[in-house]
Protein backbone atom coordinates (compact mmCIF):
# COMPACT_ATOMS: atom_id res chain seq x y z
CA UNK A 1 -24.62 23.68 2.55
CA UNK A 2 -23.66 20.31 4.39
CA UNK A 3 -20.71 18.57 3.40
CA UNK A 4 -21.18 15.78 1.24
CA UNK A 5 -20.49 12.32 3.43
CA UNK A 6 -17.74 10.06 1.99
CA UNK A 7 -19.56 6.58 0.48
CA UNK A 8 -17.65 3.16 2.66
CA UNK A 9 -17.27 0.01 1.83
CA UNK A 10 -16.60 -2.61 4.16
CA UNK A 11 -14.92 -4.82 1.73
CA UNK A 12 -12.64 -2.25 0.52
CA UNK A 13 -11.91 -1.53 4.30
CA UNK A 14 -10.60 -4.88 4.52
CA UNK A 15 -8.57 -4.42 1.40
CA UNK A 16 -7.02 -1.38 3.07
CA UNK A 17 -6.57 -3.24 6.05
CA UNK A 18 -4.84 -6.47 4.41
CA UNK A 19 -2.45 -4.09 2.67
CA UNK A 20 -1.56 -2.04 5.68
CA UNK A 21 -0.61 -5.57 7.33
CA UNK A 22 1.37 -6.45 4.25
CA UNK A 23 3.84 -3.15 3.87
CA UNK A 24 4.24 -3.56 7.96
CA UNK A 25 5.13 -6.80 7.49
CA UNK A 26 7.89 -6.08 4.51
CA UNK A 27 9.03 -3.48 5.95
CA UNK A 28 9.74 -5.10 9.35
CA UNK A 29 11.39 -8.23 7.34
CA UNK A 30 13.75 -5.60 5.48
CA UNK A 31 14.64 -3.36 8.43
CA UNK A 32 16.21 -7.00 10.01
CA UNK A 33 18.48 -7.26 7.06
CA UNK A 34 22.12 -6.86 9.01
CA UNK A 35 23.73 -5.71 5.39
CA UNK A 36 23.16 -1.85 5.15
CA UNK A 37 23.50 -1.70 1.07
CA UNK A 38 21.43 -4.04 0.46
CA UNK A 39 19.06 -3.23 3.15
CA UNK A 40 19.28 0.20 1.49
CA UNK A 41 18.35 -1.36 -1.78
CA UNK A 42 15.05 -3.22 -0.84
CA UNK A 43 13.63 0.31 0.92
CA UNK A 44 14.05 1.98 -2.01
CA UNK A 45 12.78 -0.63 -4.42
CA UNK A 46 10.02 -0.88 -1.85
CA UNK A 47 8.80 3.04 -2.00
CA UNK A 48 6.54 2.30 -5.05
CA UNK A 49 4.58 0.09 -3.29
CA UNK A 50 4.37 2.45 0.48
CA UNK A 51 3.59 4.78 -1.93
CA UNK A 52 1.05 3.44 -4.01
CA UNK A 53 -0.77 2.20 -0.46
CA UNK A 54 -0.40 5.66 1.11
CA UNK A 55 -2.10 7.10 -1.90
CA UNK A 56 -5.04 4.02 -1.64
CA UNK A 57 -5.62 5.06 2.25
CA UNK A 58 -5.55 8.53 1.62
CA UNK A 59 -7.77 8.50 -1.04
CA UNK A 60 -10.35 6.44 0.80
CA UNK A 61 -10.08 8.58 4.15
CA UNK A 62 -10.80 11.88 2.28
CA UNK A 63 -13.52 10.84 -0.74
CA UNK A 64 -14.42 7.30 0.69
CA UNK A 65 -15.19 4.94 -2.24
CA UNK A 66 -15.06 5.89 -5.09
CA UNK A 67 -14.66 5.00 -9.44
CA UNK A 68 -10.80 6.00 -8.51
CA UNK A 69 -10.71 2.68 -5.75
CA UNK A 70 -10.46 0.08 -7.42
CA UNK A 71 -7.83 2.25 -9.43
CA UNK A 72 -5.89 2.90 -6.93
CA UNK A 73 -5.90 -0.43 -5.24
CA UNK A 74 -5.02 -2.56 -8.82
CA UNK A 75 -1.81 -0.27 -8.76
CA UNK A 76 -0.69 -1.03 -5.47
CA UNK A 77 -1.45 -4.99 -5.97
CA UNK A 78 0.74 -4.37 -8.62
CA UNK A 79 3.56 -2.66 -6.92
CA UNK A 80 2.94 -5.42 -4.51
CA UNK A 81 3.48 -8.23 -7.29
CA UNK A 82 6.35 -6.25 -8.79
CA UNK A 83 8.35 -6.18 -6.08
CA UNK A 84 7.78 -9.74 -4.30
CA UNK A 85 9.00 -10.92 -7.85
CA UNK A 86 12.11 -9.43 -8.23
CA UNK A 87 13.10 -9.49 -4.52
CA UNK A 88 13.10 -12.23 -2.02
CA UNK A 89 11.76 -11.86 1.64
């Protein structure tokens, strides 16, 4: 029996992409942060939100698009939000 294919969606790809860009981009700002403690602070208040996006990608790469999506990518916005609003970069 042939596997079933996994459904895309160029929009959400673009999503996925734009999020990818963001965590690179926070992560890059808080790795130049001289203090060590705090430094140390920001990753782990930041590991919700890599972890909420490595769930999105992974999600998408293995099932493609799916009901659990836009799930998955409302949580991660969140994360996102969450954390820009109680730390400054």
């Amino acid at each position: 029996m042939p596997k079933k294919r996994r459904k895309l969606n160029k929009d959400f790809e673009k999503k996925i992409y734009t999020s990818k860009k963001n965590v690179e981009l926070v992560l890059a700002k808080i790795y130049d942060i001289d203090d060590e403690d705090i430094q140390k602070e920001y990753i782990s208040a930041f590991n919700d939100v890599v972890h909420s996006y490595d769930q999105l990608k992974s999600d998408y790469e293995l099932t493609g698009f799916n009901d659990n999506s836009e799930k998955l990518i409302a949580e991660y916005n969140k994360a996102f939000s969450l954390f820009e609003s109680e730390f400054e970069i």
